[in-house]
Protein backbone atom coordinates (compact mmCIF):
# COMPACT_ATOMS: atom_id res chain seq x y z
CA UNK A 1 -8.64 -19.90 -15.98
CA UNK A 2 -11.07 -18.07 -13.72
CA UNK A 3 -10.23 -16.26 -10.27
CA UNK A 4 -12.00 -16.95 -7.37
CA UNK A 5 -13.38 -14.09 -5.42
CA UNK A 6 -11.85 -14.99 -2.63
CA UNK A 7 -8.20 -14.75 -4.87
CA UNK A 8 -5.08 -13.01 -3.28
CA UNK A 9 -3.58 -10.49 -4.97
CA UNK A 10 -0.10 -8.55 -4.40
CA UNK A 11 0.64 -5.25 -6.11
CA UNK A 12 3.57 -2.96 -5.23
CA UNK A 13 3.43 0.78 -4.76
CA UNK A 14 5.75 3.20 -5.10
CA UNK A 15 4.71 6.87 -3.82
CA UNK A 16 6.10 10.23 -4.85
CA UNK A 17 5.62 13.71 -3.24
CA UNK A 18 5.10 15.10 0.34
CA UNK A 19 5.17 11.35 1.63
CA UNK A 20 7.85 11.16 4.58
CA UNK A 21 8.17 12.76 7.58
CA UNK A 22 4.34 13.06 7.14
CA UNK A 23 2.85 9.82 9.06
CA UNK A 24 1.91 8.87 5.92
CA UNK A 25 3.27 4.77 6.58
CA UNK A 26 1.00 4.88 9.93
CA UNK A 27 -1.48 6.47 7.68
CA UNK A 28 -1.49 3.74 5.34
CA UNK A 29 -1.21 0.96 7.89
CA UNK A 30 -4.28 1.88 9.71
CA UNK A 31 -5.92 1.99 6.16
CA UNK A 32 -4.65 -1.46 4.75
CA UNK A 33 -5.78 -3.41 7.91
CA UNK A 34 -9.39 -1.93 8.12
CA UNK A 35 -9.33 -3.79 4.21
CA UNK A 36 -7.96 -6.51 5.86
CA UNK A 37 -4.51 -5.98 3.81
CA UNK A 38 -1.28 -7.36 4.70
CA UNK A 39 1.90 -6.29 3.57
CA UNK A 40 4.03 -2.78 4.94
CA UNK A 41 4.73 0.79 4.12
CA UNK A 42 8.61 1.47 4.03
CA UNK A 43 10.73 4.87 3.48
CA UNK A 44 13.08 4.77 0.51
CA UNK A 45 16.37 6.39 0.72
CA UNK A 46 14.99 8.75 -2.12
CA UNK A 47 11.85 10.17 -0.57
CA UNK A 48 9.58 7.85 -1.72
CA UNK A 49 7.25 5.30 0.22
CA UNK A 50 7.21 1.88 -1.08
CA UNK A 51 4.02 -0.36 -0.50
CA UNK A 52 3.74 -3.96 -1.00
CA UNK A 53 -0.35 -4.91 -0.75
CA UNK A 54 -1.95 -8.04 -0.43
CA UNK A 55 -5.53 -9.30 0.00
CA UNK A 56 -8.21 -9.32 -1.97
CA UNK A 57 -8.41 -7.48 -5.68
CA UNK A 58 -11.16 -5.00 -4.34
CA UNK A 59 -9.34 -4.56 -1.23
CA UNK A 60 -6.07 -4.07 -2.81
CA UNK A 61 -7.61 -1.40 -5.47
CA UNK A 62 -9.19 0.83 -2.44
CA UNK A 63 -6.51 1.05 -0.96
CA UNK A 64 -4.57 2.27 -4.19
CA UNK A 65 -7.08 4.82 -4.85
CA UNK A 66 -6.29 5.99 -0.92
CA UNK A 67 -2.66 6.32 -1.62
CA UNK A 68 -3.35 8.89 -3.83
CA UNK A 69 -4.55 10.66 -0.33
CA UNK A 70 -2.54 9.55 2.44
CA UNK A 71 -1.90 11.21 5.58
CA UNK A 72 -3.58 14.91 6.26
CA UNK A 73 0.29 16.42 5.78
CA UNK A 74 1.07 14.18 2.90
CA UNK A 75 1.51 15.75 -0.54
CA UNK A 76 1.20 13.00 -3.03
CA UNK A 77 2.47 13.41 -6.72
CA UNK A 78 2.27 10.00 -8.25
CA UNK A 79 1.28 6.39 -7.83
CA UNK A 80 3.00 3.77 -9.46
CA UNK A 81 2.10 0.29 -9.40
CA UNK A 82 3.33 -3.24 -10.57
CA UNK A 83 2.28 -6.74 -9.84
CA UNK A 84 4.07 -8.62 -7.18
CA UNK A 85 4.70 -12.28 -6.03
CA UNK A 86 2.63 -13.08 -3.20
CA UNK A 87 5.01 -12.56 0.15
CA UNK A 88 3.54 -13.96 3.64
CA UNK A 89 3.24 -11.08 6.18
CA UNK A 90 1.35 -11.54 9.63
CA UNK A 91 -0.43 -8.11 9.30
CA UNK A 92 1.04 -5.17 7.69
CA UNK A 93 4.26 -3.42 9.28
CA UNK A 94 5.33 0.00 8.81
CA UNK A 95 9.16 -0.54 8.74
C-alpha cells in the first residue's frame, strides 16, 4: 500500500533538557502552525515537554529537527519520538 502525499501523519515527542520555564511550548506552537501542524506542546510533571504532531510527513519531520532547537533559552538534551494515532485538534494548543 502506497501513501499519498497529501497523507497525515502523527508522531509524539517527548523533550528533555532546559525545556520549561523557557517559552519553549509558545516556541513550538508558533513553529508547528507556520508547517501547518496541529496538535499541542504540554509540560510534564517531570520537566519534560511532550508534543503530539500532526500534518503532513515533511511537515511533521521539520518540525522534529526544530525541537532539537526550541526557544532561544531552551537547552535541549534529547528527542524522543514514537508514532501516534491520529487525534483531531483545531490548531495546535500549548496547554
Amino acid at each position: 500500500m502506497h501513501r499519498s502525499a497529501a497523507a497525515v501523519i502523527c508522531r509524539r515527542f517527548h523533550v528533555s533538557g532546559r525545556v520549561q520555564g523557557v517559552s519553549f511550548r509558545a516556541y513550538t506552537q508558533a513553529r508547528a502552525l507556520e508547517l501547518g501542524l496541529s496538535g499541542y506542546a504540554r509540560n510534564l510533571p517531570d520537566g519534560r515537554v511532550e508534543v503530539l504532531a500532526c500534518g503532513s510527513e515533511p511537515a511533521v519531520g521539520q518540525l522534529h529537527d526544530w525541537l532539537w532547537t526550541g526557544s532561544p533559552a531552551a537547552q535541549v538534551e534529547s528527542v524522543t519520538v514514537s508514532e501516534a494515532l491520529f487525534e483531531a485538534h483545531a490548531g495546535f494548543d500549548r496547554g
